[in-house]
N, C-alpha and C. Protein backbone atom coordinates (compact mmCIF):
# COMPACT_ATOMS: atom_id res chain seq x y z
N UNK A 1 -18.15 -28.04 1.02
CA UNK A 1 -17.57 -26.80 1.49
C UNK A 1 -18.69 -25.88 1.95
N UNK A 2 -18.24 -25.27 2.95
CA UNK A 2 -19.71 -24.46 3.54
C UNK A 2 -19.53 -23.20 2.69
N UNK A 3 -20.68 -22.34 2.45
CA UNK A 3 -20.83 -21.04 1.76
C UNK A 3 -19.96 -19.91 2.43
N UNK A 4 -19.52 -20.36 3.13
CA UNK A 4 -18.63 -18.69 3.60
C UNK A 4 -17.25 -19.11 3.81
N UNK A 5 -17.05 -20.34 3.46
CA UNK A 5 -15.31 -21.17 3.21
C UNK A 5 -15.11 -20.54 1.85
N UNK A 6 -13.33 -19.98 2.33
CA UNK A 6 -13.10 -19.77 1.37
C UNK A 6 -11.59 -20.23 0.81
N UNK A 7 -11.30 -20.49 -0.35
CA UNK A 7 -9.91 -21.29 -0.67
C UNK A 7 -9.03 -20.31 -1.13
N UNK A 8 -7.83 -20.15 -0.65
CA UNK A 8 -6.73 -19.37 -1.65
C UNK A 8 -5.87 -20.21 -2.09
N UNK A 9 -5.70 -20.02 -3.47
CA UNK A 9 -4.95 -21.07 -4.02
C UNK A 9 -3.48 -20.28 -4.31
N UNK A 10 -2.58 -20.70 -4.09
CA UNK A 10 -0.95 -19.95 -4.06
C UNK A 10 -0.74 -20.81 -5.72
N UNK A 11 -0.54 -20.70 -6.79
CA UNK A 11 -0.26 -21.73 -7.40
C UNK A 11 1.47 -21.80 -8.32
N UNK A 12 2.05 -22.21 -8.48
CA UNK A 12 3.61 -22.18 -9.04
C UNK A 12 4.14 -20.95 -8.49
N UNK A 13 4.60 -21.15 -7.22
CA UNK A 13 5.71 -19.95 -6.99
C UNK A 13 6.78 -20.43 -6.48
N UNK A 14 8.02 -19.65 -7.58
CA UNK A 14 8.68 -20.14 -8.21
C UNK A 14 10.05 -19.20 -6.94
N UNK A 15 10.78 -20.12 -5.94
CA UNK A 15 11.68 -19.55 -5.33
C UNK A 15 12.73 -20.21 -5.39
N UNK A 16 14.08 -19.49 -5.30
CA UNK A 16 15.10 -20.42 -5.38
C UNK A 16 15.63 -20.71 -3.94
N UNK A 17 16.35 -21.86 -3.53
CA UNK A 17 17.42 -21.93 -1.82
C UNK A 17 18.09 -23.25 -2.27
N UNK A 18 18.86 -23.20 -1.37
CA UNK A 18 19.74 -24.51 -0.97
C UNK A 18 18.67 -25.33 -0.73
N UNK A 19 18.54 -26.66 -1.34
CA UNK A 19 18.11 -27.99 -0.83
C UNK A 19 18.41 -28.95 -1.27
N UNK A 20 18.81 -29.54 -0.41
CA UNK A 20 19.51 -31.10 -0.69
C UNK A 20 20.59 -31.81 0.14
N UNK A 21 21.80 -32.54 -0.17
CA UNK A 21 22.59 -33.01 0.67
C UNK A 21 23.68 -33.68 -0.50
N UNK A 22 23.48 -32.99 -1.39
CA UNK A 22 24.53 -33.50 -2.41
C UNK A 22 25.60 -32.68 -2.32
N UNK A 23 26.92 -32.37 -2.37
CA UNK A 23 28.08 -31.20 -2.93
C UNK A 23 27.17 -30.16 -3.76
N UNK A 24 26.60 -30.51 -5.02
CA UNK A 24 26.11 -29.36 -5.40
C UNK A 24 25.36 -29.05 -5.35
N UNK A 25 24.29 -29.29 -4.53
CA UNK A 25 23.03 -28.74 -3.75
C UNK A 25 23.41 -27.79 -2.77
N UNK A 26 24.32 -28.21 -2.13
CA UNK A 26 24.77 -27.38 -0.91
C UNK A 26 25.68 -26.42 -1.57
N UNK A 27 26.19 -26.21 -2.64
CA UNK A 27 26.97 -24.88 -3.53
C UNK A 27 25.97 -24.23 -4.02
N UNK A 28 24.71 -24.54 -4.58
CA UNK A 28 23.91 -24.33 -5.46
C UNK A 28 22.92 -24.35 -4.99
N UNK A 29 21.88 -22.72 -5.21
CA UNK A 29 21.04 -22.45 -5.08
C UNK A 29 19.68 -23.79 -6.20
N UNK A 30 18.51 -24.24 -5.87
CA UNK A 30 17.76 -24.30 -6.84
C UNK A 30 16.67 -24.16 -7.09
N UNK A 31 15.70 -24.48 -8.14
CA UNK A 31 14.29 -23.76 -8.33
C UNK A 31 13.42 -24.49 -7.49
N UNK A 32 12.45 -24.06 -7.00
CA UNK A 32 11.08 -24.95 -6.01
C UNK A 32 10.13 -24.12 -6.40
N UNK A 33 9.23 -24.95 -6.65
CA UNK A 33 8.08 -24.89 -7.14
C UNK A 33 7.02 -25.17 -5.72
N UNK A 34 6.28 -24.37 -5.72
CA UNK A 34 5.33 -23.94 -4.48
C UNK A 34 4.32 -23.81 -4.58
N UNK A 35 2.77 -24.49 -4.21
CA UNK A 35 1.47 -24.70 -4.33
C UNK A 35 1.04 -24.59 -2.76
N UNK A 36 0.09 -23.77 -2.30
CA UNK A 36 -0.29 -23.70 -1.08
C UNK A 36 -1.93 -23.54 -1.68
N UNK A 37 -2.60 -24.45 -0.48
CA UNK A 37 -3.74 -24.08 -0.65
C UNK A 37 -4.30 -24.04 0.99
N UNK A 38 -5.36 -22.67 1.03
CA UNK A 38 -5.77 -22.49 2.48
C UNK A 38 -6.81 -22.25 2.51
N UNK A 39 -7.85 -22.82 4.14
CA UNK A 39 -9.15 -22.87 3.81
C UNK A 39 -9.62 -22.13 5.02
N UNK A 40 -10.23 -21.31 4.75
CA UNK A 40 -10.69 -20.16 5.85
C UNK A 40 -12.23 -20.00 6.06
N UNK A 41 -12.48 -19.65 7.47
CA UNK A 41 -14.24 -19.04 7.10
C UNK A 41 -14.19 -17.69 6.64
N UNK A 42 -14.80 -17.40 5.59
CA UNK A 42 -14.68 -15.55 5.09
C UNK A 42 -15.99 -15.13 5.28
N UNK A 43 -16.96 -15.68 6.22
CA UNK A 43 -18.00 -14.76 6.39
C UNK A 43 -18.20 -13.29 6.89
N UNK A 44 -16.63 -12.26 7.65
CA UNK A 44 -16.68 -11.72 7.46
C UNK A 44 -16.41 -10.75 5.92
N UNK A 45 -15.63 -11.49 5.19
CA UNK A 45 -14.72 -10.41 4.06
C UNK A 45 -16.13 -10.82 2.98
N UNK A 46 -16.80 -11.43 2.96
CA UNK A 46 -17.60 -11.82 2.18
C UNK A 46 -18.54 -10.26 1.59
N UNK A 47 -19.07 -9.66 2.80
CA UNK A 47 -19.87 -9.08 3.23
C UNK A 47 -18.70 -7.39 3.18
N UNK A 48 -17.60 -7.52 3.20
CA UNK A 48 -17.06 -5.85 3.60
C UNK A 48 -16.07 -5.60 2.16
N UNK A 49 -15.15 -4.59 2.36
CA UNK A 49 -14.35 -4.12 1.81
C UNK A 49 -13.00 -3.84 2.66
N UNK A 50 -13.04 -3.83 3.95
CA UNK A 50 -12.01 -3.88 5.13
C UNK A 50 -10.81 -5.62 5.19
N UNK A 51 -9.85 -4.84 4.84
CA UNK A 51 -8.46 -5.98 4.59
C UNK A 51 -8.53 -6.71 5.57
N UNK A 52 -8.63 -6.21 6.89
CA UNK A 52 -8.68 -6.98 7.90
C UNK A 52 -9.63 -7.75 8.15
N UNK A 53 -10.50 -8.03 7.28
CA UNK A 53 -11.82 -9.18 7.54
C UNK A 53 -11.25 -10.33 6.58
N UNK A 54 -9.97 -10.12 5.77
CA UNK A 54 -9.63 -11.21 4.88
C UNK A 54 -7.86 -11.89 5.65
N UNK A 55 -8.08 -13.11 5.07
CA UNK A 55 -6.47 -13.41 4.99
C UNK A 55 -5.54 -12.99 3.80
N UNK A 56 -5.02 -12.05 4.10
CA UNK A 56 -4.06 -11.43 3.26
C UNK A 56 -2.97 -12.69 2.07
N UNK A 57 -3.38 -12.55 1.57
CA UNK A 57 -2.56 -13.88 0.50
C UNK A 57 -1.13 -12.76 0.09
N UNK A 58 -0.76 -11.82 0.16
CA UNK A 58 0.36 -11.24 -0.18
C UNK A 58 1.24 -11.15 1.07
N UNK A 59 0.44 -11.23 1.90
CA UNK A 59 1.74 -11.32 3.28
C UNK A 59 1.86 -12.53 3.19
N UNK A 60 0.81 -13.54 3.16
CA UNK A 60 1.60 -15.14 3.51
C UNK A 60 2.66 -15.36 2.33
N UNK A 61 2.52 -15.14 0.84
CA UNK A 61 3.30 -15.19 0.33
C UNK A 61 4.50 -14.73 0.53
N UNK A 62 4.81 -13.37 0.87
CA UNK A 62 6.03 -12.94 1.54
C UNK A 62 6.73 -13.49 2.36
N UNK A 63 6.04 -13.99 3.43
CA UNK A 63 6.47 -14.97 4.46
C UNK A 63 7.51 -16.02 4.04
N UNK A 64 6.68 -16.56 2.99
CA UNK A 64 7.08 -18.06 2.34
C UNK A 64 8.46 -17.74 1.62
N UNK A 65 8.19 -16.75 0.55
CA UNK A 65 9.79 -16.26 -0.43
C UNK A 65 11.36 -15.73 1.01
N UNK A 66 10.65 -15.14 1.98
CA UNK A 66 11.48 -15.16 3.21
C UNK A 66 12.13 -16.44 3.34
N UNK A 67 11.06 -17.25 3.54
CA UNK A 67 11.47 -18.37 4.66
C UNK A 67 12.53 -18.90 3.46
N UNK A 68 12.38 -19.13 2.43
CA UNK A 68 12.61 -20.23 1.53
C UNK A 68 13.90 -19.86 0.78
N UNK A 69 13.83 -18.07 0.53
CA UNK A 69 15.11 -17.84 0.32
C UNK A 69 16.45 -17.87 1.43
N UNK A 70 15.92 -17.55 2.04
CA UNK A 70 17.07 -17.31 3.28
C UNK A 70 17.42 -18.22 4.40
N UNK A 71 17.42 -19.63 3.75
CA UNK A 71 17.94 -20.46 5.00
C UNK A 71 18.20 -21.52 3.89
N UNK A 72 18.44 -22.66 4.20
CA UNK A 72 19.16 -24.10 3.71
C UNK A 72 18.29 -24.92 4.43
N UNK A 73 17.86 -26.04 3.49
CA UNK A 73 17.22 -27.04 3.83
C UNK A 73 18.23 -28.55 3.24
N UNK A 74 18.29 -29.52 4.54
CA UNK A 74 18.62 -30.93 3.58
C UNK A 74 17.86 -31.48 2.63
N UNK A 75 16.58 -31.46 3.99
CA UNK A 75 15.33 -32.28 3.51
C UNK A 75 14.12 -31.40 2.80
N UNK A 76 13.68 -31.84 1.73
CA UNK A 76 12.24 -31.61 0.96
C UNK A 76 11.34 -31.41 2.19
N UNK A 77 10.76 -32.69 2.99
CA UNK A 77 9.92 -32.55 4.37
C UNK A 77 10.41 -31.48 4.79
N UNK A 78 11.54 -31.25 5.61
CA UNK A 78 11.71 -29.86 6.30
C UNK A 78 11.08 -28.53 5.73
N UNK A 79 11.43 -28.37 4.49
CA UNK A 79 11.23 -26.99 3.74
C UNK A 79 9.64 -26.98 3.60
N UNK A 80 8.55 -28.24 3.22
CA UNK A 80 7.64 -28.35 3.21
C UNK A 80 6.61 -28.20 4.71
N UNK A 81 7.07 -28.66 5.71
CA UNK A 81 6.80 -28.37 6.60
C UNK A 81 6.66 -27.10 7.38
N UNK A 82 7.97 -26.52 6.89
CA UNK A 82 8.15 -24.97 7.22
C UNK A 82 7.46 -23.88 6.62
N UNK A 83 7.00 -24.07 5.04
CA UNK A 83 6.06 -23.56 4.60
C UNK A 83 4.37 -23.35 4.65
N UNK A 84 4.13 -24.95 5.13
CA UNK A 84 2.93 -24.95 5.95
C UNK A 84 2.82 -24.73 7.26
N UNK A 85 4.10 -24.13 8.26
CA UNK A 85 3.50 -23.95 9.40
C UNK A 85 3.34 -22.09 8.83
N UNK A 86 4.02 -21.66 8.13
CA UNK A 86 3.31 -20.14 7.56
C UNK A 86 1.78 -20.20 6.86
N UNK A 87 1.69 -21.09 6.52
CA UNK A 87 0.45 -21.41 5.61
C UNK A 87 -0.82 -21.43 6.47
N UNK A 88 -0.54 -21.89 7.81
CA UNK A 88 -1.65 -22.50 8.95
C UNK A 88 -1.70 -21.72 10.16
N UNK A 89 -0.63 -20.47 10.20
CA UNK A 89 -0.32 -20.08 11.29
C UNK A 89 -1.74 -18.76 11.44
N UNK A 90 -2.21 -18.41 11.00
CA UNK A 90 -3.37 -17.72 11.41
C UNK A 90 -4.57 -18.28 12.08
N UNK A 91 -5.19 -18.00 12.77
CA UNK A 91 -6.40 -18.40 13.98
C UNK A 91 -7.99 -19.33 12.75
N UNK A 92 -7.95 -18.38 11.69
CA UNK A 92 -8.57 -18.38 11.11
C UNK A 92 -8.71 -19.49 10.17
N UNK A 93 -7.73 -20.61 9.72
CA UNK A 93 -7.12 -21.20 9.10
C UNK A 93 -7.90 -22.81 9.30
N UNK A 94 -8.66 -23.29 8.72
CA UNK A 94 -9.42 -24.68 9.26
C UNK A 94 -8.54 -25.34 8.32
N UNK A 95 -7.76 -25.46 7.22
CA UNK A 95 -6.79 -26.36 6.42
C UNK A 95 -6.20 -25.84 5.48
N UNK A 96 -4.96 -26.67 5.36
CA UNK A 96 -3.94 -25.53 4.86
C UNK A 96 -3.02 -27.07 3.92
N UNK A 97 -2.51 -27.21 2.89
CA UNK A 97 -1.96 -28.01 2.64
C UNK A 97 -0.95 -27.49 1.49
N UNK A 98 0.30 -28.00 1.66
CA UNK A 98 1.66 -27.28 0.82
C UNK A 98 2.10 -28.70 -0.15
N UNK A 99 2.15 -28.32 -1.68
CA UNK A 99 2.80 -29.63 -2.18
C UNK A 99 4.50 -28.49 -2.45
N UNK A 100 5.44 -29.06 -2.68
CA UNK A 100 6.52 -28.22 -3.11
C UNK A 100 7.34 -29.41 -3.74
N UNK A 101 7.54 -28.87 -5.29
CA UNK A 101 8.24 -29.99 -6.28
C UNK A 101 9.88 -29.11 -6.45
N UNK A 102 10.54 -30.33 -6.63
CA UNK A 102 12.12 -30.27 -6.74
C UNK A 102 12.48 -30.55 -8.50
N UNK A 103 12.27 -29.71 -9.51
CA UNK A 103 12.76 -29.66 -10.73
C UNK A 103 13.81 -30.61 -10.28
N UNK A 104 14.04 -31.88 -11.81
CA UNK A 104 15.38 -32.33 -11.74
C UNK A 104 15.93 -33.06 -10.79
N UNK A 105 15.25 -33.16 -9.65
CA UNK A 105 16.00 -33.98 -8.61
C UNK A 105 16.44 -35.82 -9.12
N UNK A 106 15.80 -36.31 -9.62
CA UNK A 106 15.25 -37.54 -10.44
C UNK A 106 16.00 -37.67 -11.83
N UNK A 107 16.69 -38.42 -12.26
CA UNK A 107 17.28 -38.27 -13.98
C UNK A 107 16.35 -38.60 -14.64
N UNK A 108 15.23 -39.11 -14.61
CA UNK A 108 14.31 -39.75 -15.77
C UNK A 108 13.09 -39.02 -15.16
N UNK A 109 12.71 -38.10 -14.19
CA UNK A 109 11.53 -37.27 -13.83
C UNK A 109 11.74 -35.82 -13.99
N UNK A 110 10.63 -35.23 -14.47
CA UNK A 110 10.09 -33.67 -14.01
C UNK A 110 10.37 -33.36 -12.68
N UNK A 111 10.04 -33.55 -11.75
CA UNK A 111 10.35 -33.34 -10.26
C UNK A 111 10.12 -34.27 -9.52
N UNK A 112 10.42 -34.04 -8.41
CA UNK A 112 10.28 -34.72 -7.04
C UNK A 112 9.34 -33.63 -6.37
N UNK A 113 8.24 -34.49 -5.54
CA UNK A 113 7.62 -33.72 -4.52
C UNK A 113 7.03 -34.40 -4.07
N UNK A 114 7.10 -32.97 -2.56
CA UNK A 114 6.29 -33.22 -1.60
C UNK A 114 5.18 -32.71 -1.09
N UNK A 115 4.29 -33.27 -0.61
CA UNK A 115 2.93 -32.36 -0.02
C UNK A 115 2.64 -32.77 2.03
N UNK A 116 2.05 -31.79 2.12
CA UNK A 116 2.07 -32.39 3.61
C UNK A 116 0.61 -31.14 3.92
N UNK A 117 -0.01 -31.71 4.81
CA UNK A 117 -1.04 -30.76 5.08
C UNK A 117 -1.33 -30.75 6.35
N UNK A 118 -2.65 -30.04 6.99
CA UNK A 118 -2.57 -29.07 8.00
C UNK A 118 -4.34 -29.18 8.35
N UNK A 119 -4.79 -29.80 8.88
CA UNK A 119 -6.30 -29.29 9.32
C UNK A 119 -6.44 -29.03 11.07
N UNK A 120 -7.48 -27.97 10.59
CA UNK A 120 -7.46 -27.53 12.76
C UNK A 120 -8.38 -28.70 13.14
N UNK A 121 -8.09 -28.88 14.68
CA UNK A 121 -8.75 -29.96 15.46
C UNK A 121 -10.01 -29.51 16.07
């Protein structure tokens, strides 16, 4: 990692939505569990005190509780995908990768999940 990369780690955030394709998935809101991690150059914020030299980790989060509350997903991929294109969508952004676990989806597992990631070309 170079000295002025910097990582924000999003770690268990905890939103509820529709996902799935069962009857009661689609009645029923449920819990998702949300891990974002993003990799930036911060050689300016390193050096200042000015917000705008950083990537704001409270707006992307906002973004994400938006996206996630307020729409319906079938698919795990979809919702995961949709979270990392918020995750990657800044200029600044050299990799960005989203795991998001499904409490319960599984009778004999902790969760189901998915991860999908994001590096610039």
């Amino acid at each position: 990692m170079d000295k002025d990369q910097a990582v924000i780690r999003i770690k268990n955030l905890r939103v509820r939505t529709f996902i799935g394709i069962n009857d009661d998935e689609i009645k029923n809101k449920q819990d998702v569990i949300i891990n974002v991690i993003i990799k930036y150059c911060a050689d300016k914020a390193r050096n200042s005190e000015d917000i705008s030299d950083a990537l704001n980790y409270r707006t992307i989060t906002k973004s994400i509780i938006a996206l996630v509350e307020h729409n319906r997903f079938l698919l795990l991929e979809k919702l995961t995908s949709d979270v990392l294109a918020i995750a990657s969508e800044h200029d600044w952004v050299e990799h960005a990768s989203v795991e998001i676990d499904k409490p319960h989806a599984l009778r004999f597992a902790d969760s189901v999940s998915m991860q999908l990631s994001y590096n610039k070309q």
